[in-house]
C-alpha atoms as a PDB file:
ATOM      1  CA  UNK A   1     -11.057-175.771 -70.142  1.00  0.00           C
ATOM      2  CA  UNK A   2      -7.438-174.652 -69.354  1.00  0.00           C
ATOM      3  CA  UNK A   3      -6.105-175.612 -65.383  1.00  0.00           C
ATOM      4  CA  UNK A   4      -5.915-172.038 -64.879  1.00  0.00           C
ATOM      5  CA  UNK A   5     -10.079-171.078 -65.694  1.00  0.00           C
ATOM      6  CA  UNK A   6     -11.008-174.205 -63.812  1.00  0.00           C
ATOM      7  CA  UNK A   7      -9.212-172.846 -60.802  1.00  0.00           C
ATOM      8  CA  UNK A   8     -10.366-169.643 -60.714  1.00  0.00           C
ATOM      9  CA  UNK A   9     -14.148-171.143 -61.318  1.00  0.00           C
ATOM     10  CA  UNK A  10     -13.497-172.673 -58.503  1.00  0.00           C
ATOM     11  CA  UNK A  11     -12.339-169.751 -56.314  1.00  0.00           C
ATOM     12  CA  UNK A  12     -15.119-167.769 -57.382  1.00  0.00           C
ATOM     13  CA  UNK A  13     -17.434-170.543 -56.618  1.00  0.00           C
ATOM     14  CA  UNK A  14     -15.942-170.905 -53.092  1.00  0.00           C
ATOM     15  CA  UNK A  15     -16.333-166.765 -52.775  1.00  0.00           C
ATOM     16  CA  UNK A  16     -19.874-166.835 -53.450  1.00  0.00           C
ATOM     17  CA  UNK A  17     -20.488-169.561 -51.139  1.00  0.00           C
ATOM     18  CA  UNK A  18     -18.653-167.474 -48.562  1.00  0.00           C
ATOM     19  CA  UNK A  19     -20.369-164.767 -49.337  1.00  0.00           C
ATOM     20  CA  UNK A  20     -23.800-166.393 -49.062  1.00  0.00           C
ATOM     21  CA  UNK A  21     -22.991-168.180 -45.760  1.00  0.00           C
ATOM     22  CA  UNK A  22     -22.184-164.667 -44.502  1.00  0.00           C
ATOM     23  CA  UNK A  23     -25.403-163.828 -45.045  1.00  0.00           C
ATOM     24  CA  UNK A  24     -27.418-166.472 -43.994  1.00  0.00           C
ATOM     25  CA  UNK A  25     -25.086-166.093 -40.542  1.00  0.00           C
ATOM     26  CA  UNK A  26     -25.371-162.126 -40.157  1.00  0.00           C
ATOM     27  CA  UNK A  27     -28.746-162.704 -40.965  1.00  0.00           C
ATOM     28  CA  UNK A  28     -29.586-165.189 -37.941  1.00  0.00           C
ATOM     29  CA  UNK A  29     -27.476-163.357 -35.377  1.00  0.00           C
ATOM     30  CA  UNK A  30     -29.191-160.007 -36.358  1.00  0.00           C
ATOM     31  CA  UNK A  31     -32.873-161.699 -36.419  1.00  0.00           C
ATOM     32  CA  UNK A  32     -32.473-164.814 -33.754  1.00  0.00           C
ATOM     33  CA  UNK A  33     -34.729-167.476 -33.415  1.00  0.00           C
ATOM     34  CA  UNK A  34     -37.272-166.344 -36.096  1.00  0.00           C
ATOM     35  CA  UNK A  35     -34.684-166.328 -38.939  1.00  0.00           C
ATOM     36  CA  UNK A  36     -33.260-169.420 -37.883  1.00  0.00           C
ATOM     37  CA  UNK A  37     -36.660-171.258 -37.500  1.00  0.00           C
ATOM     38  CA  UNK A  38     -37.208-169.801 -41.145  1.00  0.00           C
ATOM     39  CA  UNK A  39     -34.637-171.892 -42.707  1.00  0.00           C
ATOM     40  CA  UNK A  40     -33.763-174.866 -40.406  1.00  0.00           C
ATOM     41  CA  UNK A  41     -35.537-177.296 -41.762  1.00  0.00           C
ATOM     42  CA  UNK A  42     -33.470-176.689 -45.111  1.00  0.00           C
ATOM     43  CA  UNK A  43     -29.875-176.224 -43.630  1.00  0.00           C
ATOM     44  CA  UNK A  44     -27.529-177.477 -41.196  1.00  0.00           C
ATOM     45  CA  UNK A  45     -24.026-177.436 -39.594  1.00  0.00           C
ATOM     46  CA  UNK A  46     -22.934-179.351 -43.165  1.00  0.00           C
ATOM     47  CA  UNK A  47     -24.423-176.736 -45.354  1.00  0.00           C
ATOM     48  CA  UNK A  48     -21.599-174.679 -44.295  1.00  0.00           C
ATOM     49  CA  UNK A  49     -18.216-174.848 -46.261  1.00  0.00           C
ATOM     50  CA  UNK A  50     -16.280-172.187 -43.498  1.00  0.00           C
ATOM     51  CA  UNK A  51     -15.910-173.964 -40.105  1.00  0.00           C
ATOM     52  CA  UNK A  52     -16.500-171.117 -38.393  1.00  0.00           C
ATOM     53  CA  UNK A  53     -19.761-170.961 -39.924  1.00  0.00           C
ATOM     54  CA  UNK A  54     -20.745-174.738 -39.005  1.00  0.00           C
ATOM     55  CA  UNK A  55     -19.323-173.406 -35.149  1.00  0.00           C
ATOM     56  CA  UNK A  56     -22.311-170.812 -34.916  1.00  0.00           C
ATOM     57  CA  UNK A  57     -24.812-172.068 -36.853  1.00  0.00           C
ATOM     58  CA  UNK A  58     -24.333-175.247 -34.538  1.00  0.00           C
ATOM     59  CA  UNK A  59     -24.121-172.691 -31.386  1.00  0.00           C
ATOM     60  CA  UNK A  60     -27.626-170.729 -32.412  1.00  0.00           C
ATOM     61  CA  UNK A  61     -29.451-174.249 -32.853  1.00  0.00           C
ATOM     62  CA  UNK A  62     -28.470-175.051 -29.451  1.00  0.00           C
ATOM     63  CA  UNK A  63     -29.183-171.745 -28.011  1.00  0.00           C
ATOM     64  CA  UNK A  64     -32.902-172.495 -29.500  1.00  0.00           C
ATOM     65  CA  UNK A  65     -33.166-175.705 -28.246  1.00  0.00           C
ATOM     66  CA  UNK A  66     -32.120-174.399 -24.646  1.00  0.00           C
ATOM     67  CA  UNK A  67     -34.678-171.486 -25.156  1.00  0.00           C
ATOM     68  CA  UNK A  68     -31.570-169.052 -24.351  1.00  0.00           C
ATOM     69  CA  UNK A  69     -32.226-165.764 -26.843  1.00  0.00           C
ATOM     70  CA  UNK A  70     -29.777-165.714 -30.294  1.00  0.00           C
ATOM     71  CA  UNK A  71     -27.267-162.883 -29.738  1.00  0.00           C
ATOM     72  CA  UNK A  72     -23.627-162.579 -30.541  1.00  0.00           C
ATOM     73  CA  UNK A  73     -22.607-162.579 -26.729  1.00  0.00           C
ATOM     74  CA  UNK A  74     -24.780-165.594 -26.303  1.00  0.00           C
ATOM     75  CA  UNK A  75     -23.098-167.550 -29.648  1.00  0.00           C
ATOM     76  CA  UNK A  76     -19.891-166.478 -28.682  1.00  0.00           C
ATOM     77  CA  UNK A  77     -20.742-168.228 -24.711  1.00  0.00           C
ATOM     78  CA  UNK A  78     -22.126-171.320 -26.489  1.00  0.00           C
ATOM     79  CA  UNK A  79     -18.938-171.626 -29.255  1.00  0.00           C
ATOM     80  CA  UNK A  80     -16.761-171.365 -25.799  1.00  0.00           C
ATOM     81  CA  UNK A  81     -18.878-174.200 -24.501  1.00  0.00           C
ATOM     82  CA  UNK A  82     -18.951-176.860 -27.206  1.00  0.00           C
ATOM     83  CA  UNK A  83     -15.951-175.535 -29.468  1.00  0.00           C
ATOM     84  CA  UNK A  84     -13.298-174.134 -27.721  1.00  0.00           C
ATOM     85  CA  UNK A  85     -13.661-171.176 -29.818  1.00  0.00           C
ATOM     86  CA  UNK A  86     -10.975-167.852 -29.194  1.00  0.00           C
ATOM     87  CA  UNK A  87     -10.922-164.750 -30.984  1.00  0.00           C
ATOM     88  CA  UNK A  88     -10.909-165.916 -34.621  1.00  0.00           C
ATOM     89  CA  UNK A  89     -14.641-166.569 -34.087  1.00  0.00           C
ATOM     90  CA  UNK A  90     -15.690-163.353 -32.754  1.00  0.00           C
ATOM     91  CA  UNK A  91     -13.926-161.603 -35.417  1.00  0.00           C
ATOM     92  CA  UNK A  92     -16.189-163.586 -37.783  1.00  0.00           C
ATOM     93  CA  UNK A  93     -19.273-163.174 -35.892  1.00  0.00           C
ATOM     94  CA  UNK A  94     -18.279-159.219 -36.238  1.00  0.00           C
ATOM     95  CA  UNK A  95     -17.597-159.215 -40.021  1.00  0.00           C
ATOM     96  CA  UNK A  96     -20.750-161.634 -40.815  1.00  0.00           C
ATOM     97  CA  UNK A  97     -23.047-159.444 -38.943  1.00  0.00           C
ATOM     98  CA  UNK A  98     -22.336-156.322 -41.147  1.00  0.00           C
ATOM     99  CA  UNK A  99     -23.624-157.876 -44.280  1.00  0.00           C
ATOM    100  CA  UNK A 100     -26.803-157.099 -45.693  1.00  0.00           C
ATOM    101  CA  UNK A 101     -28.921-160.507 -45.983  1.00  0.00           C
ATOM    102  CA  UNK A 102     -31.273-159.825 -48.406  1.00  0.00           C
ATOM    103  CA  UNK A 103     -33.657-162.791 -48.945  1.00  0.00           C
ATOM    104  CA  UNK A 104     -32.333-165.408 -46.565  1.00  0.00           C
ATOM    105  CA  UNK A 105     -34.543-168.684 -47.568  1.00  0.00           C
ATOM    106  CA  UNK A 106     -33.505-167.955 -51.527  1.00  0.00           C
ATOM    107  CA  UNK A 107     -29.579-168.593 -50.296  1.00  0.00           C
ATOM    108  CA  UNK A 108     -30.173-170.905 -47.915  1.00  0.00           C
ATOM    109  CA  UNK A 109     -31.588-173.278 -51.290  1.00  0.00           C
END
């Protein structure tokens, strides 16, 4: 396998991982606690390749554990708290949420 085709393996592997994390994200915000009850006990923060991603996946589980409801104001509040989060992250939250989920515990394996 040439440099070049192990590269671009790799970049494709890194989109789809992007792509799923997305998903699994969008998926939470647009659900709350039920999705993320669904597929805790098979993910965490280190599941996540994009930091942003590991920022409010990490935000939702403690917005569960303070029994405060999973919405995008409420992530963005909690990444503010623990993260010092700014703009970049609500742009995510914004662009993740648009995605269409499909079956959520299937990516999250």
């Amino acid at each position: 396998m040439s440099k070049r085709t192990s590269a671009r393996d790799a970049a494709k592997n890194t989109l789809d991982l992007s792509v799923e994390e997305n998903a699994i994200i969008s998926s939470i915000v647009k659900n709350g606690k039920d999705t993320l009850i669904d597929v805790i006990d098979i993910i965490s923060e280190s599941s996540f390749f994009d930091i942003k991603n590991q920022i409010i996946f990490e935000s939702a589980k403690k917005l569960l554990d303070k029994n405060i409801e999973i919405t995008k104001p409420n992530i963005l509040i909690e990444s503010r708290n623990g993260w010092n989060a700014d703009q970049e992250i609500f742009s995510h939250l914004e662009s993740s949420i648009n995605l269409d989920s499909g079956s959520l515990r299937s990516m999250a394996k």
